[in-house]
PDB file of N, CA and C in Angstrom:
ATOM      1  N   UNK A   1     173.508 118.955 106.306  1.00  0.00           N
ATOM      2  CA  UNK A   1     172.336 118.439 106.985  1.00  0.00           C
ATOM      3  C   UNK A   1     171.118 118.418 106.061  1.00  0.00           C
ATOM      4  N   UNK A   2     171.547 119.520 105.116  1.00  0.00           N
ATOM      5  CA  UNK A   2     170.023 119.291 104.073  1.00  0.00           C
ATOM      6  C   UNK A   2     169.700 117.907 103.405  1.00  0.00           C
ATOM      7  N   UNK A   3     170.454 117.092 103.324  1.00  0.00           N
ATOM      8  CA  UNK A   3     170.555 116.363 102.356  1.00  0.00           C
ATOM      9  C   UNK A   3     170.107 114.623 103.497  1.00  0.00           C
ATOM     10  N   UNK A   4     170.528 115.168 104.895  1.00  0.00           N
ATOM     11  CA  UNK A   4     169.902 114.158 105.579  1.00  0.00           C
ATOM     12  C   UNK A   4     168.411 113.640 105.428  1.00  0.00           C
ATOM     13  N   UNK A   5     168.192 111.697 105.218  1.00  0.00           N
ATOM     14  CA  UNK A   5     166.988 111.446 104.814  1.00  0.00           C
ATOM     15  C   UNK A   5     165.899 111.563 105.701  1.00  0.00           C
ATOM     16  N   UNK A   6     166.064 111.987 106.688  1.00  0.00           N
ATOM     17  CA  UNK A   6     164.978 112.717 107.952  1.00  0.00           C
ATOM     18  C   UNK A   6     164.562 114.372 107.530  1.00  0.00           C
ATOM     19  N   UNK A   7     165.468 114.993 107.151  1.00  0.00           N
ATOM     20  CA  UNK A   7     165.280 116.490 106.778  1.00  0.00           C
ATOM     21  C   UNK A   7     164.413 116.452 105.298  1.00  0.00           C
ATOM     22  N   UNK A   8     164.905 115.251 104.495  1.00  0.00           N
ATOM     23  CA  UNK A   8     164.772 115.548 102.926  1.00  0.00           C
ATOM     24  C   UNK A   8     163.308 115.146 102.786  1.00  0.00           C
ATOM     25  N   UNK A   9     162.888 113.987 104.319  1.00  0.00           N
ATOM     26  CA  UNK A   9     161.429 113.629 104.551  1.00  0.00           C
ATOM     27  C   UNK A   9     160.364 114.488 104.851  1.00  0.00           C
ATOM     28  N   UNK A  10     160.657 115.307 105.770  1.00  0.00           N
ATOM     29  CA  UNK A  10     160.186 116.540 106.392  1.00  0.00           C
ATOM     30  C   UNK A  10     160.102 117.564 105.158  1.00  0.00           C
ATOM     31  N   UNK A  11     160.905 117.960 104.493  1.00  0.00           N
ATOM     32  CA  UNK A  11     160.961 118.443 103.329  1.00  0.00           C
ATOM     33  C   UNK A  11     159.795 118.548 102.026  1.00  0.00           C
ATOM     34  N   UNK A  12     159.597 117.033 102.064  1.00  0.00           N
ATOM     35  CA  UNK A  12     158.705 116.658 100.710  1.00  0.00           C
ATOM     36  C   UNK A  12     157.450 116.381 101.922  1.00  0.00           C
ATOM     37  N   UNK A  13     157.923 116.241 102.813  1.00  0.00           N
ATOM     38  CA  UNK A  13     155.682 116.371 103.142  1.00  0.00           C
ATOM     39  C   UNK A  13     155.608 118.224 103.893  1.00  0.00           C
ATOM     40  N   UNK A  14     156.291 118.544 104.078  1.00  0.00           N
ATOM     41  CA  UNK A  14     156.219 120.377 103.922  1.00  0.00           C
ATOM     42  C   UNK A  14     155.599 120.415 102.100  1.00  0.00           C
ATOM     43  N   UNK A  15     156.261 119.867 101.563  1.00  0.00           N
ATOM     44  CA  UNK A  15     155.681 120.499 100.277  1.00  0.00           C
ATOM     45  C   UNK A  15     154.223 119.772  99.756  1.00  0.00           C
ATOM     46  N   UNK A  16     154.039 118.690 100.112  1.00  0.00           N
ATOM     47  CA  UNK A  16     152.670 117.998 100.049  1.00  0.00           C
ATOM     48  C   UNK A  16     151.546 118.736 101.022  1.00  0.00           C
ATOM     49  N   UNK A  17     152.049 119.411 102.007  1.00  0.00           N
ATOM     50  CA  UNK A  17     150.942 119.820 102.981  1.00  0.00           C
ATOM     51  C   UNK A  17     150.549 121.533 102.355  1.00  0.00           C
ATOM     52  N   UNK A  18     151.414 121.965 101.760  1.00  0.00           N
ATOM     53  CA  UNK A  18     151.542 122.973 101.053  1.00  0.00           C
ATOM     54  C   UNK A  18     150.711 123.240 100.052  1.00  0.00           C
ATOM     55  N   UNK A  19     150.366 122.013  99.101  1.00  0.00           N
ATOM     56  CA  UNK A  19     149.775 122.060  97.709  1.00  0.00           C
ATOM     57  C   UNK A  19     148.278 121.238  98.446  1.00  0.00           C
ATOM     58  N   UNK A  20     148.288 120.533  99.968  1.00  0.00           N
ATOM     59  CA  UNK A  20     147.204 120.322  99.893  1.00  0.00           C
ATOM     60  C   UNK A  20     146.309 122.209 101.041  1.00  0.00           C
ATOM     61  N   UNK A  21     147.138 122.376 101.449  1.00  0.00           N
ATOM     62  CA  UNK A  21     146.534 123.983 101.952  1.00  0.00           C
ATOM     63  C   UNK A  21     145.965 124.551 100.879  1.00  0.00           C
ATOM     64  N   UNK A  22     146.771 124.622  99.843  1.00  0.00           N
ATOM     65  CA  UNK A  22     146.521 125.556  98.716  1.00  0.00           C
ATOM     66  C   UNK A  22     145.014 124.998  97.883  1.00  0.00           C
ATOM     67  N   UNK A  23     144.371 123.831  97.877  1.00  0.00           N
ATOM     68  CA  UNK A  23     143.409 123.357  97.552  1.00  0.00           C
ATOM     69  C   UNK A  23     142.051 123.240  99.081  1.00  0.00           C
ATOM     70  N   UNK A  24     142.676 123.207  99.943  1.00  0.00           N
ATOM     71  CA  UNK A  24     141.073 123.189 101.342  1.00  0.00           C
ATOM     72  C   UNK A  24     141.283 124.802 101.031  1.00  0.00           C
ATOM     73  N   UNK A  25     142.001 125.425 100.835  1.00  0.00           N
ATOM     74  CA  UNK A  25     141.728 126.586 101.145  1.00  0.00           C
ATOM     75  C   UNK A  25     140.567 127.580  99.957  1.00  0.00           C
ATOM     76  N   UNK A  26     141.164 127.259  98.748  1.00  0.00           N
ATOM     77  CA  UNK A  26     140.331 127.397  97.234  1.00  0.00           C
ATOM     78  C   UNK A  26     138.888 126.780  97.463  1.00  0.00           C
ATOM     79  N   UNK A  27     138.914 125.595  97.990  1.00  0.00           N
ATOM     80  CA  UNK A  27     137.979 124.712  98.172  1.00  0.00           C
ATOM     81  C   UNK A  27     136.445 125.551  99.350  1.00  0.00           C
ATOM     82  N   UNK A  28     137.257 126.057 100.618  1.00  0.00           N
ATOM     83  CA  UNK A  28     136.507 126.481 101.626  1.00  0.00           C
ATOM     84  C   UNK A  28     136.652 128.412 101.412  1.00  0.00           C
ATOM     85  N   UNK A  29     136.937 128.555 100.230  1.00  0.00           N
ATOM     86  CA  UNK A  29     136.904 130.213 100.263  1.00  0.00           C
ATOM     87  C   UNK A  29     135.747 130.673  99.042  1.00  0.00           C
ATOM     88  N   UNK A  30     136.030 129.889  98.048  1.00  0.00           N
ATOM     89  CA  UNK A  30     135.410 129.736  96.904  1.00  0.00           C
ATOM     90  C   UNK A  30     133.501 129.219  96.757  1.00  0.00           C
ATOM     91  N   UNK A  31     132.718 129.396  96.002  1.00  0.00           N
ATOM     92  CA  UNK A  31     131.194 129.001  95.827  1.00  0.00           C
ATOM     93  C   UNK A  31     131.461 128.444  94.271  1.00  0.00           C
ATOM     94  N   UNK A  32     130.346 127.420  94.553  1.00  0.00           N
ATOM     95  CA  UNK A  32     129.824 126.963  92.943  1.00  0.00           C
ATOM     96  C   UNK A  32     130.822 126.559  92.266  1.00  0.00           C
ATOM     97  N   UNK A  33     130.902 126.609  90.683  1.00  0.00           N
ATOM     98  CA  UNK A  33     131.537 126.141  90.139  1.00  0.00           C
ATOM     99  C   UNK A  33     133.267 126.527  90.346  1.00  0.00           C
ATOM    100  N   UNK A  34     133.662 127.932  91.155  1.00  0.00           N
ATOM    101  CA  UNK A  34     134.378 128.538  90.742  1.00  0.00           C
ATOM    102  C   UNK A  34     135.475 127.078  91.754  1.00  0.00           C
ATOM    103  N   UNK A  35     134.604 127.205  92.983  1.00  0.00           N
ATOM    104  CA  UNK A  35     135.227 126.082  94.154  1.00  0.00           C
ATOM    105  C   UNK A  35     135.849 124.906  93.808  1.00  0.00           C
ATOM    106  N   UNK A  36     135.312 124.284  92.839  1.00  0.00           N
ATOM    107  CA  UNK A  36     135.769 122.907  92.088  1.00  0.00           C
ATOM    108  C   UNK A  36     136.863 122.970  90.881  1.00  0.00           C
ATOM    109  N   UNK A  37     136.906 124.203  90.617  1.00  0.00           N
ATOM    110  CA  UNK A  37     138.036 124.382  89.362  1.00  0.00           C
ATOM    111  C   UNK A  37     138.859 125.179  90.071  1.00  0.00           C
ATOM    112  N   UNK A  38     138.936 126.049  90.967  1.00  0.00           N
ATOM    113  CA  UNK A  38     140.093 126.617  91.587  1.00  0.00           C
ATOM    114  C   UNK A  38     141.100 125.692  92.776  1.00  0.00           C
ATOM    115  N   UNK A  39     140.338 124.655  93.458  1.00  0.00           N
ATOM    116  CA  UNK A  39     140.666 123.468  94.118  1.00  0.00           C
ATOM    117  C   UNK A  39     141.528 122.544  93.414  1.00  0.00           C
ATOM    118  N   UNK A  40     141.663 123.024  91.653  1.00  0.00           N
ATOM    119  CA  UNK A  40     142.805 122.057  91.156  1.00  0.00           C
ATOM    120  C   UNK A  40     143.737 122.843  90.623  1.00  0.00           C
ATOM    121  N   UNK A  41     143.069 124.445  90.230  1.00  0.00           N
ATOM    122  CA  UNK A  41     143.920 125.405  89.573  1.00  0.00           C
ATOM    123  C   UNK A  41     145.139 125.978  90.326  1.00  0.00           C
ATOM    124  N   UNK A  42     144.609 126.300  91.815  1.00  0.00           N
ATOM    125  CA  UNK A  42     145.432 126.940  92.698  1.00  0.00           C
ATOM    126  C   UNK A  42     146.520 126.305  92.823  1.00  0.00           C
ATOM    127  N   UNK A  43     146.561 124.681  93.309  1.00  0.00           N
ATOM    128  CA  UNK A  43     147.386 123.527  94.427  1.00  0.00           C
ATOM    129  C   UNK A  43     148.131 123.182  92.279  1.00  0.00           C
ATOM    130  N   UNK A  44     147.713 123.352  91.659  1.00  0.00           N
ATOM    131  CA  UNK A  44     148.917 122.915  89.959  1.00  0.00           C
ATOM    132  C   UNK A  44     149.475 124.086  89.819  1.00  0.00           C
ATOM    133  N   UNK A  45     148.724 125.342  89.934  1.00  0.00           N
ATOM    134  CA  UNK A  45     149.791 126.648  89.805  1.00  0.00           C
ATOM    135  C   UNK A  45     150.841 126.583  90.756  1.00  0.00           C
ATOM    136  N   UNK A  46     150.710 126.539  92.053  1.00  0.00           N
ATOM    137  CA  UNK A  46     151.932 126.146  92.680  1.00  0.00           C
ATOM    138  C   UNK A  46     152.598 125.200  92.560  1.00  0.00           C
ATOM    139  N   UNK A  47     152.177 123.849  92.648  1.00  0.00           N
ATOM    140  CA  UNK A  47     153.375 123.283  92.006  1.00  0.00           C
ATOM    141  C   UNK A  47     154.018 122.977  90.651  1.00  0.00           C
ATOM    142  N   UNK A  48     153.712 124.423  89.921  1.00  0.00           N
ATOM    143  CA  UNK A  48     154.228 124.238  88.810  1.00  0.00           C
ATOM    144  C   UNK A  48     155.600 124.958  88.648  1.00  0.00           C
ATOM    145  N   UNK A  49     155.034 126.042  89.706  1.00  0.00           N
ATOM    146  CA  UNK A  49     155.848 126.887  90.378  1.00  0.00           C
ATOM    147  C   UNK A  49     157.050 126.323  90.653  1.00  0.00           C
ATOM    148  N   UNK A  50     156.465 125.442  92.137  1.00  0.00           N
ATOM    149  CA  UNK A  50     157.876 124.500  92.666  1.00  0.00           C
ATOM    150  C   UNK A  50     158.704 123.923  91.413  1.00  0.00           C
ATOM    151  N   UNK A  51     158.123 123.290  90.294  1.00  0.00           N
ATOM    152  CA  UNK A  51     158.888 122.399  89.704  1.00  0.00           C
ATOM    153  C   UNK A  51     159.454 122.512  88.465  1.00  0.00           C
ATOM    154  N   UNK A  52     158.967 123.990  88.221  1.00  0.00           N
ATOM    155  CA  UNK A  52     159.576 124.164  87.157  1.00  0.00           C
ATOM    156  C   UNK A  52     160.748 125.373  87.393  1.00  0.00           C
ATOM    157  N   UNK A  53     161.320 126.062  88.273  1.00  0.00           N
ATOM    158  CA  UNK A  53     161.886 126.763  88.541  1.00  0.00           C
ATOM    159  C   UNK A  53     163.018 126.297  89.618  1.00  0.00           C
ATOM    160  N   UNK A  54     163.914 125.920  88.680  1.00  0.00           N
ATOM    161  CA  UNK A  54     164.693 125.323  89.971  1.00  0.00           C
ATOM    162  C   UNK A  54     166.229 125.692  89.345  1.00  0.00           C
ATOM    163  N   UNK A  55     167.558 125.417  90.519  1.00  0.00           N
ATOM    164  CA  UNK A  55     168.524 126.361  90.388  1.00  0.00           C
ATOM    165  C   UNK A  55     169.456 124.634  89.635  1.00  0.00           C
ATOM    166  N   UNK A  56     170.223 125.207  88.972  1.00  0.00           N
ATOM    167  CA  UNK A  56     171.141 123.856  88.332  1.00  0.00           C
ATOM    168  C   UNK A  56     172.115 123.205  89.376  1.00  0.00           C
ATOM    169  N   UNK A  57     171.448 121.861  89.092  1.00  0.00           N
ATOM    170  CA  UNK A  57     172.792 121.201  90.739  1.00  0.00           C
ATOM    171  C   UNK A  57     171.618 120.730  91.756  1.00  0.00           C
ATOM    172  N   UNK A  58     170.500 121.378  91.826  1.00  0.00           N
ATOM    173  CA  UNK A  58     169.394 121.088  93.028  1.00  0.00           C
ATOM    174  C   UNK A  58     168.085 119.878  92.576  1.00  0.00           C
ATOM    175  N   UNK A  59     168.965 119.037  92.319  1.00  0.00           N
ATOM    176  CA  UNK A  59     168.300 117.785  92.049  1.00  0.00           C
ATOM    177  C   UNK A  59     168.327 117.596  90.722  1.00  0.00           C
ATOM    178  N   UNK A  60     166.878 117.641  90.228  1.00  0.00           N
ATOM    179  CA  UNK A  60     166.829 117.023  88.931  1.00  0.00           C
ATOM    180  C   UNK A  60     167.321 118.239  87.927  1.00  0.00           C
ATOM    181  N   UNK A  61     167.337 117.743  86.513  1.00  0.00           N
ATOM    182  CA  UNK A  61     167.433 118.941  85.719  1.00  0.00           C
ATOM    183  C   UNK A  61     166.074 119.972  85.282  1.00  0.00           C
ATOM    184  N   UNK A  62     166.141 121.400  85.544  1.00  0.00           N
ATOM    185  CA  UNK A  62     165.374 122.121  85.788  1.00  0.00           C
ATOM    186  C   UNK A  62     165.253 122.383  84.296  1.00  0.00           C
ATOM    187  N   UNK A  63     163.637 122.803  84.007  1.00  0.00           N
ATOM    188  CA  UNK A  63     163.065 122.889  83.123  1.00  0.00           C
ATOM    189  C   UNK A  63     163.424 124.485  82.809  1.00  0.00           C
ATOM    190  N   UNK A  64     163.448 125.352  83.582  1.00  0.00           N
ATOM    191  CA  UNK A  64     163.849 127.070  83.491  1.00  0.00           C
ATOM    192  C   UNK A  64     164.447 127.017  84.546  1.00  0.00           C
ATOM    193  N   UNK A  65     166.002 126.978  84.102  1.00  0.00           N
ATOM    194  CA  UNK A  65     167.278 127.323  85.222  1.00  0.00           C
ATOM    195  C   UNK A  65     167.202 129.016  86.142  1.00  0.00           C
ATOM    196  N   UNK A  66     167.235 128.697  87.304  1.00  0.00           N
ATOM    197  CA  UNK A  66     167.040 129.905  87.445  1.00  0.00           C
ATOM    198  C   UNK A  66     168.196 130.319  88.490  1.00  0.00           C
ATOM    199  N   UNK A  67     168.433 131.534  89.233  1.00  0.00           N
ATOM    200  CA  UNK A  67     169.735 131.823  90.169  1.00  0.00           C
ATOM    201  C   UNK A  67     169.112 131.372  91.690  1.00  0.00           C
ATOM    202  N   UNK A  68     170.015 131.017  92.604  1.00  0.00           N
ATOM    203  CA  UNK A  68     169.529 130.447  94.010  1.00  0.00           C
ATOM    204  C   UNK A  68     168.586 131.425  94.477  1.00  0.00           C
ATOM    205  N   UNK A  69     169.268 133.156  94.581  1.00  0.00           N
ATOM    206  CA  UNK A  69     168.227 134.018  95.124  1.00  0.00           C
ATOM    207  C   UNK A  69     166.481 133.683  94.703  1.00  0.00           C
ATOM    208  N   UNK A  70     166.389 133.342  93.342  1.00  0.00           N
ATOM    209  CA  UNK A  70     164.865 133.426  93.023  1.00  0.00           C
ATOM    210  C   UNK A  70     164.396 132.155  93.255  1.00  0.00           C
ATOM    211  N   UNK A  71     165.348 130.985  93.464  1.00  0.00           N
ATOM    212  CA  UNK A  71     164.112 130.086  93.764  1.00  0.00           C
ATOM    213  C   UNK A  71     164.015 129.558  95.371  1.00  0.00           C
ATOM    214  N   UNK A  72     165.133 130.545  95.886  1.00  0.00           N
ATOM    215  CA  UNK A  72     164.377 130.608  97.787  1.00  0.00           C
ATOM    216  C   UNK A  72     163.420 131.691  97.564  1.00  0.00           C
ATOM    217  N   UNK A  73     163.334 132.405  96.985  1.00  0.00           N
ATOM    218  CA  UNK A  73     162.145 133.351  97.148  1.00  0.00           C
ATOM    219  C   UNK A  73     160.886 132.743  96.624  1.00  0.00           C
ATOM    220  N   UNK A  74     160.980 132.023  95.587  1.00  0.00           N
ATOM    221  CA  UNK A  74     159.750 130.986  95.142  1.00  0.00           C
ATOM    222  C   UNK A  74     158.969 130.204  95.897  1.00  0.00           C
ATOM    223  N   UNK A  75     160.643 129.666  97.072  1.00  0.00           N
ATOM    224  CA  UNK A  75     159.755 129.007  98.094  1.00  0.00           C
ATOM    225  C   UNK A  75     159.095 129.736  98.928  1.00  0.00           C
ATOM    226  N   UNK A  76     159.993 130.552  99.366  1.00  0.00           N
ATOM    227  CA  UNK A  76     159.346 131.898 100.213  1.00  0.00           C
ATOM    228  C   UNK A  76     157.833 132.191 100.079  1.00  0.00           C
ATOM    229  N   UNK A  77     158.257 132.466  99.401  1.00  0.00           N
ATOM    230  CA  UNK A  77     156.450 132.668  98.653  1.00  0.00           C
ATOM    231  C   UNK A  77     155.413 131.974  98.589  1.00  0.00           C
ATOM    232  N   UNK A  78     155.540 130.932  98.083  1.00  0.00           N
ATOM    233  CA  UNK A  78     155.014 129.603  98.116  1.00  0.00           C
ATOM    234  C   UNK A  78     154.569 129.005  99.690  1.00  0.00           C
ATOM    235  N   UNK A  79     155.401 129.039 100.524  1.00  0.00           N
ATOM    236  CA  UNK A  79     155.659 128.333 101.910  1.00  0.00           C
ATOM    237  C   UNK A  79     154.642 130.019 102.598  1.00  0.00           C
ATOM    238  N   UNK A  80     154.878 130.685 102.791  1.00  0.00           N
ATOM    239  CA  UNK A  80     154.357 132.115 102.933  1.00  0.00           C
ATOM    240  C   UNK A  80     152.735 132.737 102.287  1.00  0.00           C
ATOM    241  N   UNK A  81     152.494 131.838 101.378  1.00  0.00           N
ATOM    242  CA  UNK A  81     151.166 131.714 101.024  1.00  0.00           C
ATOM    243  C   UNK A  81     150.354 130.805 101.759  1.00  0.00           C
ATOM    244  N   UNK A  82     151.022 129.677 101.716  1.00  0.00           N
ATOM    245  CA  UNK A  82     150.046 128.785 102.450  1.00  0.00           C
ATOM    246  C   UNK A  82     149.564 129.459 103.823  1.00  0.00           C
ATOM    247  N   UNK A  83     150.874 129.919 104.707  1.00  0.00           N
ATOM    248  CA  UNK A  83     150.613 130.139 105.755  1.00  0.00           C
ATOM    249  C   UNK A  83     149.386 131.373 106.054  1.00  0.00           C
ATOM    250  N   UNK A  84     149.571 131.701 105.169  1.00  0.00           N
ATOM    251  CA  UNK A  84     148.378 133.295 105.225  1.00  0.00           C
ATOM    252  C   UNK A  84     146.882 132.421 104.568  1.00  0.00           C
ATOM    253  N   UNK A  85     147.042 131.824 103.583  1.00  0.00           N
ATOM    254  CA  UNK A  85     146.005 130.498 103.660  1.00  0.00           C
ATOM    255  C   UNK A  85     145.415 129.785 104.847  1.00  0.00           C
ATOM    256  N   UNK A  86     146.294 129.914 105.135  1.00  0.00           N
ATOM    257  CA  UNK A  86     145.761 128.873 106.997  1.00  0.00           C
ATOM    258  C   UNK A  86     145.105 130.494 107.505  1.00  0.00           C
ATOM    259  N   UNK A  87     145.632 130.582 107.668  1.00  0.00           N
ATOM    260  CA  UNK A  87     145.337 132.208 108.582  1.00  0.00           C
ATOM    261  C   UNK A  87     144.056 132.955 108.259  1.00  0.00           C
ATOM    262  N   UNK A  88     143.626 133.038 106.978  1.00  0.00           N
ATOM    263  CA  UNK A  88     142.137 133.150 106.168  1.00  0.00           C
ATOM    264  C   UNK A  88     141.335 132.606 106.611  1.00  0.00           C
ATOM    265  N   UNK A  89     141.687 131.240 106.734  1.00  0.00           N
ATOM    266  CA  UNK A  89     140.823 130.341 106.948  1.00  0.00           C
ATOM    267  C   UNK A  89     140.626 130.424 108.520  1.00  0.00           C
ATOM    268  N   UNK A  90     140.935 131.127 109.223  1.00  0.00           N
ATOM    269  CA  UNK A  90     140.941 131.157 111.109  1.00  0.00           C
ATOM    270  C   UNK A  90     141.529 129.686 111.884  1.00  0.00           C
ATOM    271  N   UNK A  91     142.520 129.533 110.867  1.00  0.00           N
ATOM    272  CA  UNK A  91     143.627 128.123 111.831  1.00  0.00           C
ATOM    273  C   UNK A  91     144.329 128.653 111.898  1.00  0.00           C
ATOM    274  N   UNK A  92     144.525 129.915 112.930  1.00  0.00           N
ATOM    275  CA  UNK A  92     145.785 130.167 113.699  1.00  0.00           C
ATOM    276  C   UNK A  92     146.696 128.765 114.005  1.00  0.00           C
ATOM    277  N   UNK A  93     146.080 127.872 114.474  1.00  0.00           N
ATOM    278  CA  UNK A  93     147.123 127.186 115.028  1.00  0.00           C
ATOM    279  C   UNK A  93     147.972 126.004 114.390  1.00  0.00           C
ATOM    280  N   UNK A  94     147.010 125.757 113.101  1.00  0.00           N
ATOM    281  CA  UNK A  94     147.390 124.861 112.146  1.00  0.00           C
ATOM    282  C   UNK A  94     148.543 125.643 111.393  1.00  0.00           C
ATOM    283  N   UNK A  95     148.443 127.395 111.341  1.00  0.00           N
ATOM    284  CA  UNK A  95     149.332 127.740 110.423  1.00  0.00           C
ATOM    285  C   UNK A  95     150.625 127.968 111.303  1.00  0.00           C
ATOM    286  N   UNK A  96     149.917 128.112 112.393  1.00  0.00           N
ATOM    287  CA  UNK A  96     151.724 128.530 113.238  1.00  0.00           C
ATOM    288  C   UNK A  96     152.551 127.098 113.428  1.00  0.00           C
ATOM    289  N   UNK A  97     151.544 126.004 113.447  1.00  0.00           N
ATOM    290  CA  UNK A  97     152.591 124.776 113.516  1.00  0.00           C
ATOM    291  C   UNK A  97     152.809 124.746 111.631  1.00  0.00           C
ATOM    292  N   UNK A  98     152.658 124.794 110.966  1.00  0.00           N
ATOM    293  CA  UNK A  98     153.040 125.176 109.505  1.00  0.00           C
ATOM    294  C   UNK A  98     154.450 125.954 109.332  1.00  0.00           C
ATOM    295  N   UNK A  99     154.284 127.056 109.978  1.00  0.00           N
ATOM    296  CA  UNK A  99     154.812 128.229 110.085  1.00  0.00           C
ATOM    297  C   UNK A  99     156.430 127.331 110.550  1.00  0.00           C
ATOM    298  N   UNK A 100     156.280 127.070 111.920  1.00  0.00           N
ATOM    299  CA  UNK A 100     157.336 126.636 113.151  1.00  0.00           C
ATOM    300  C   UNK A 100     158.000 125.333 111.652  1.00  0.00           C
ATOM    301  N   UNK A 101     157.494 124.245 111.769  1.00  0.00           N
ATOM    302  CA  UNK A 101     158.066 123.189 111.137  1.00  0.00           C
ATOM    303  C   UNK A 101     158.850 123.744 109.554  1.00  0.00           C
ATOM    304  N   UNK A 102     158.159 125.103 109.084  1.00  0.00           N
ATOM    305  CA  UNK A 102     158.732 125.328 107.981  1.00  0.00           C
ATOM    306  C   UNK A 102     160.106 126.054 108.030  1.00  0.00           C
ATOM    307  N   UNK A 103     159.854 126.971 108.957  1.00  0.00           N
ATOM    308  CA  UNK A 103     161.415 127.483 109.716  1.00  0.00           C
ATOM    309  C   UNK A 103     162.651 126.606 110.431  1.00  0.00           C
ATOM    310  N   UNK A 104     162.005 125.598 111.395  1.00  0.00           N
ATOM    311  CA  UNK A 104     162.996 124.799 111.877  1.00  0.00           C
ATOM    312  C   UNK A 104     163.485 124.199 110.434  1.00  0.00           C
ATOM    313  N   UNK A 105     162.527 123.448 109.482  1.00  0.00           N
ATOM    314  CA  UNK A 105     163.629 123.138 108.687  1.00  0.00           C
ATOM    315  C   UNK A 105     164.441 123.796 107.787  1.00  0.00           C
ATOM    316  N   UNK A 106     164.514 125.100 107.653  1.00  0.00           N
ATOM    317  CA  UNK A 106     165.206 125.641 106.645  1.00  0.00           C
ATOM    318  C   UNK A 106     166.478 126.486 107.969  1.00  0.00           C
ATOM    319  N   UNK A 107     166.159 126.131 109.030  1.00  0.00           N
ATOM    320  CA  UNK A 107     167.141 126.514 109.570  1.00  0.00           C
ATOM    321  C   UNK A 107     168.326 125.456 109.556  1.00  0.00           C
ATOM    322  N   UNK A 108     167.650 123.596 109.581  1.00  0.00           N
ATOM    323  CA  UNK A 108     168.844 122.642 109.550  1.00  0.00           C
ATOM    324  C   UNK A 108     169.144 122.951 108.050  1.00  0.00           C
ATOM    325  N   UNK A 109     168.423 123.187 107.048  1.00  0.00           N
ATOM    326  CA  UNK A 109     168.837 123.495 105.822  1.00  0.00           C
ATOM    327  C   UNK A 109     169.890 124.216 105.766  1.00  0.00           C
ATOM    328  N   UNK A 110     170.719 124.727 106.665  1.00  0.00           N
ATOM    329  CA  UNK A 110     171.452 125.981 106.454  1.00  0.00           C
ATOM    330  C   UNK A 110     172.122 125.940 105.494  1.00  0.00           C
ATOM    331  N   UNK A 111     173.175 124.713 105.108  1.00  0.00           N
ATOM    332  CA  UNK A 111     173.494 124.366 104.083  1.00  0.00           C
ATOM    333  C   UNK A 111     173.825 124.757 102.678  1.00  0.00           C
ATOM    334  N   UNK A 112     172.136 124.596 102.567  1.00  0.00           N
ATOM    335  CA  UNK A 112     171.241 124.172 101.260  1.00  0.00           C
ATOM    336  C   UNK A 112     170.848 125.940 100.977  1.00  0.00           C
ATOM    337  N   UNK A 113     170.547 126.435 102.489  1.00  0.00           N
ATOM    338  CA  UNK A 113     170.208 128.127 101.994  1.00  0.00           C
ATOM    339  C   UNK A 113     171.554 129.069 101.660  1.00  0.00           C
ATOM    340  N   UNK A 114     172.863 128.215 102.151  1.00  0.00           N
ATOM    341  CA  UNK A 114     173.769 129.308 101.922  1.00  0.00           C
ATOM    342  C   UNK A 114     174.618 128.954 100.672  1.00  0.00           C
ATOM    343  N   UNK A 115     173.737 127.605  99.818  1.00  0.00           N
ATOM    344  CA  UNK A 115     174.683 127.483  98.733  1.00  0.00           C
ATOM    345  C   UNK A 115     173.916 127.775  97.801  1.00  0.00           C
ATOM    346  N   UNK A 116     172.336 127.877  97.645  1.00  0.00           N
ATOM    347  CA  UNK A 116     171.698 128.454  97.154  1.00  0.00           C
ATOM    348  C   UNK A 116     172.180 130.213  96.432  1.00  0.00           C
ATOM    349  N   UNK A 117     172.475 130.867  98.271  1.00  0.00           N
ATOM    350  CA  UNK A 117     172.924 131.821  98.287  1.00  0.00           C
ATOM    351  C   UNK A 117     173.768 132.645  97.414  1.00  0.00           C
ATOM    352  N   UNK A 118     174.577 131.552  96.903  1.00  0.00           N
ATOM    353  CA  UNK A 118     175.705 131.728  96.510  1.00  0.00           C
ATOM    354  C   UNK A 118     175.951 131.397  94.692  1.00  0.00           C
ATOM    355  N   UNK A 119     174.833 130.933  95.004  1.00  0.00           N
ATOM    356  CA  UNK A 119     174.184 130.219  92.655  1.00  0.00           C
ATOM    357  C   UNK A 119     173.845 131.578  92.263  1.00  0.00           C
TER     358      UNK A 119
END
């Protein structure tokens, strides 16, 4: 089911809504100069994160191969930041629908988490 083009859609705008949290949030936490350079530093550190750490077999070829355990935890982390991002910011409700859509899909992921599992 991971690989379905409805899941794989849901997927890549989970990760676009992700890197844009990670910038309103830098953006509305931050003053002065620090606000305008952390608004690009934060939302590229993570996805440098996402894209350079990836397991062999999971799409493209990964720049630093890494084992399945560490790069669900990457996401983990990643997906788990934002949400405490929302939560800083007092959008309970933006982060729990964050939260919900990020779980339902890694639950149709099952797949994708138990072959991960298994790299």
């Amino acid at each position: 089911m991971s690989n379905h083009p409805l899941n794989l859609g849901v997927r890549f705008l989970l990760e676009l809504a992700m890197i844009a949290i990670f910038a309103y949030w830098a953006w509305n936490t931050f003053d002065d100069i620090s606000k305008y350079v952390l608004s690009i530093v934060v939302p590229l550190l993570g996805s440098l994160l996402w894209a350079i750490f990836k397991v062999e077999g999971d799409g493209a070829k990964p720049l630093v191969a890494v084992n399945g355990v560490i790069r669900l935890s990457i996401e983990c982390l990643l997906f788990s930041a934002a949400f405490l991002m929302l939560r800083s910011l007092q959008l309970q409700q933006l982060s729990m629908l964050f939260a919900t859509v990020t779980v339902v899909h890694y639950a149709v992921s099952y797949d994708r988490i138990k072959w991960l599992l298994k790299r």
